[in-house]
C-alpha atoms as a PDB file:
ATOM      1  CA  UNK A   1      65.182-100.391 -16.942  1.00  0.00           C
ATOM      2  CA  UNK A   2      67.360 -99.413 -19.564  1.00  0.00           C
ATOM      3  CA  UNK A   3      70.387 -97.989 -16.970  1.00  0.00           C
ATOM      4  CA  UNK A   4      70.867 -95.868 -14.401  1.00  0.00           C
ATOM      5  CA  UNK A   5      67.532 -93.419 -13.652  1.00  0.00           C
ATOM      6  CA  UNK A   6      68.123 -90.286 -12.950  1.00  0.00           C
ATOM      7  CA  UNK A   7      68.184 -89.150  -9.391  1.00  0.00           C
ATOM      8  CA  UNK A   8      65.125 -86.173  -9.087  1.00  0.00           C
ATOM      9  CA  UNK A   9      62.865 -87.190  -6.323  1.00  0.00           C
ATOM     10  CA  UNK A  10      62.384 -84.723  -3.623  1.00  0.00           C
ATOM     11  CA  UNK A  11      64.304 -84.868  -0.561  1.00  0.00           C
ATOM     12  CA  UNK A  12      62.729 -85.777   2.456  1.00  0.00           C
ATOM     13  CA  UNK A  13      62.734 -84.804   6.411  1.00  0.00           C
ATOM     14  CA  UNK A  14      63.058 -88.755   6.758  1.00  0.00           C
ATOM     15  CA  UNK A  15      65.810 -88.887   4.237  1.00  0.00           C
ATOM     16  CA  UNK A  16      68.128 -85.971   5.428  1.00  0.00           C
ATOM     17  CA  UNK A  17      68.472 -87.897   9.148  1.00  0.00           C
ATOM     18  CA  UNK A  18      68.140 -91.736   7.853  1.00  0.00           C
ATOM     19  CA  UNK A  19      69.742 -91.887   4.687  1.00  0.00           C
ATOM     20  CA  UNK A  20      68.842 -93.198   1.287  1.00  0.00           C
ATOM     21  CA  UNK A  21      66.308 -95.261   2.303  1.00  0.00           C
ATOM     22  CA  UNK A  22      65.804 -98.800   0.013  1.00  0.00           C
ATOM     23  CA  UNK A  23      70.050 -97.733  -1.320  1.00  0.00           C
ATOM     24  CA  UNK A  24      70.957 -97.950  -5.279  1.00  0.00           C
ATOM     25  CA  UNK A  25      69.605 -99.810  -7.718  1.00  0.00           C
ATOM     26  CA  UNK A  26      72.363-102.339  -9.437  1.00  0.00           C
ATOM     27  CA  UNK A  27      72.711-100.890 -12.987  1.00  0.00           C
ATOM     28  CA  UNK A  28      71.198-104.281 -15.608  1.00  0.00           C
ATOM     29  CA  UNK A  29      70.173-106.940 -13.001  1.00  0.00           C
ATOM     30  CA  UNK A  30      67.206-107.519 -14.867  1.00  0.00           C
ATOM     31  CA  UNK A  31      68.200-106.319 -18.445  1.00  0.00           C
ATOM     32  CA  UNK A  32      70.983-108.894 -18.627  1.00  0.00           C
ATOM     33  CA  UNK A  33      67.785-111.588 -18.868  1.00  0.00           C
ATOM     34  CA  UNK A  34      65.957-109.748 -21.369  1.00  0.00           C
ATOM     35  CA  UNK A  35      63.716-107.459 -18.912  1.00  0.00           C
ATOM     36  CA  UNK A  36      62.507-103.968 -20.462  1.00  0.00           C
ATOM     37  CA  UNK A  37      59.400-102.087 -18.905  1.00  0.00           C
ATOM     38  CA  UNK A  38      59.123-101.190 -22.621  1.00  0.00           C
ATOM     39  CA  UNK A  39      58.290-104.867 -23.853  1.00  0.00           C
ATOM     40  CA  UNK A  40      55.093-106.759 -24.032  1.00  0.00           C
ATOM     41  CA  UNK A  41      53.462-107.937 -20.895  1.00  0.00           C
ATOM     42  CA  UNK A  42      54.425-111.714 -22.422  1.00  0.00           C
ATOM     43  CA  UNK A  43      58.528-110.675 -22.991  1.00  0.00           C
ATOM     44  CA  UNK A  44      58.364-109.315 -19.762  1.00  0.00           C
ATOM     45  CA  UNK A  45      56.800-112.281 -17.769  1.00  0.00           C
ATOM     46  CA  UNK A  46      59.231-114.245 -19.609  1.00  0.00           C
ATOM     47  CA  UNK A  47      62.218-111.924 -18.601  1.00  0.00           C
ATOM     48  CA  UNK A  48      60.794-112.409 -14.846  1.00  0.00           C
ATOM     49  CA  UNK A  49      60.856-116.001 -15.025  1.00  0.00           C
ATOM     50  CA  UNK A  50      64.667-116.110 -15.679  1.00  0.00           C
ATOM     51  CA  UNK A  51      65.123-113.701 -12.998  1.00  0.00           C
ATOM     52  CA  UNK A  52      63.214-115.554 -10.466  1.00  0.00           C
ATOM     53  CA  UNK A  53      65.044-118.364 -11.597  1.00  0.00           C
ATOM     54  CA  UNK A  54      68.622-116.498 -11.326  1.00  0.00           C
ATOM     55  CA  UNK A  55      68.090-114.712  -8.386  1.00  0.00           C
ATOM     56  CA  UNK A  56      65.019-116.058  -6.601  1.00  0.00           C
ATOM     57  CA  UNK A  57      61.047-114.487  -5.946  1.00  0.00           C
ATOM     58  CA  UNK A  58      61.955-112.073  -3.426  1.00  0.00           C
ATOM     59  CA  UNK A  59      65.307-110.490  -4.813  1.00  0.00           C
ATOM     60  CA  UNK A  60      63.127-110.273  -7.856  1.00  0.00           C
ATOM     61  CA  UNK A  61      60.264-108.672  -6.229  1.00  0.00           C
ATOM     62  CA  UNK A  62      62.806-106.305  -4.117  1.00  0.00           C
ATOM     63  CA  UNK A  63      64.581-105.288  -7.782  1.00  0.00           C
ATOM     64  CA  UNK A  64      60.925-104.459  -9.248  1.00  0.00           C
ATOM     65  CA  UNK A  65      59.948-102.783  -5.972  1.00  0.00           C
ATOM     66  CA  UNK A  66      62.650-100.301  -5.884  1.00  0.00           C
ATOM     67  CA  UNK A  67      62.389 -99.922  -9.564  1.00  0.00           C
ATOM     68  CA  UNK A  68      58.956 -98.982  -9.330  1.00  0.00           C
ATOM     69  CA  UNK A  69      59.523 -96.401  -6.375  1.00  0.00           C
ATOM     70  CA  UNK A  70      62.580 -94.884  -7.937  1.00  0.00           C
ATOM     71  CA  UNK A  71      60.690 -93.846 -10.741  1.00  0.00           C
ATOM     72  CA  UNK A  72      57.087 -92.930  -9.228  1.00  0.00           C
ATOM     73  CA  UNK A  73      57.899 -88.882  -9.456  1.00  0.00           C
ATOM     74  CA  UNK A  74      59.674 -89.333 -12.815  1.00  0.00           C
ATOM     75  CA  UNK A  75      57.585 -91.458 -15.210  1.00  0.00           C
ATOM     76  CA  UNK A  76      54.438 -92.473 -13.646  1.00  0.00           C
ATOM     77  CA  UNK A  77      54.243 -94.895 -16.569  1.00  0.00           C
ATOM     78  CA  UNK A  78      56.736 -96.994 -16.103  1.00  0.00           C
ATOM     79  CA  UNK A  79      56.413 -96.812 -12.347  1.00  0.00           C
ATOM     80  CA  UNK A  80      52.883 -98.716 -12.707  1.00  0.00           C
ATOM     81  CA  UNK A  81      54.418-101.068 -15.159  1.00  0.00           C
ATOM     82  CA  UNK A  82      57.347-102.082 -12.403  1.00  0.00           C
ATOM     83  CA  UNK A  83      54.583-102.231  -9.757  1.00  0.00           C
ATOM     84  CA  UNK A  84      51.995-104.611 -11.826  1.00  0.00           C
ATOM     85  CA  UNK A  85      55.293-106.876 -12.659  1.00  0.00           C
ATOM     86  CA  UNK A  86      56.103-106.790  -8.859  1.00  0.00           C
ATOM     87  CA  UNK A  87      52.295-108.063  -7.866  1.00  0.00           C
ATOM     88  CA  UNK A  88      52.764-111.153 -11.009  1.00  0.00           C
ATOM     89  CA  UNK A  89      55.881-112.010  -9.315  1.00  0.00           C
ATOM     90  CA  UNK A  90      54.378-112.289  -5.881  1.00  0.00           C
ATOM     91  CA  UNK A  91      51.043-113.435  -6.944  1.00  0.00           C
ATOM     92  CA  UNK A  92      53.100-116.801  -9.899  1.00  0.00           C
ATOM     93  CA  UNK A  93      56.365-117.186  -7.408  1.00  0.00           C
ATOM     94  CA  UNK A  94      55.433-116.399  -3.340  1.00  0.00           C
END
């Protein structure tokens, strides 16, 4: 999570009458501690153990959840990387 992702998922039925759903991602939560989805699974596992440390398991697991579905249409890629990080964090930290 380099920034911002651009916004190009479909609009929903759901969406039009609830809202955004999970809301906006806060732009370098995780990148302030060293996170990239581009790094090694090692620098990133180290990354997530500052952030559970900063901000706690669950905020952590939230921030990689809604990573990982913000970018499920866009970069498949990266999407699974965010969700395999999400499962370490609840399988080491919950």
């Amino acid at each position: 999570m380099t920034g911002c992702m651009m916004d190009a998922g479909k609009r929903t039925k759901w969406e039009k009458i609830h809202g955004p759903g999970i809301g906006e991602l806060k732009e370098g939560k995780l990148v302030r501690l060293g996170y990239s989805s581009k790094k090694g699974k090692t620098a990133r596992h180290k990354a997530l153990r500052k952030a559970v440390r900063s901000y706690g398991a669950l905020s952590t697991f939230r921030k990689l959840n809604a990573a990982s579905t913000y970018t499920k249409r866009t970069s498949k890629g990266r999407s699974k990387t965010f969700k395999a990080d999400r499962n370490w964090v609840k399988k080491s930290f919950m």
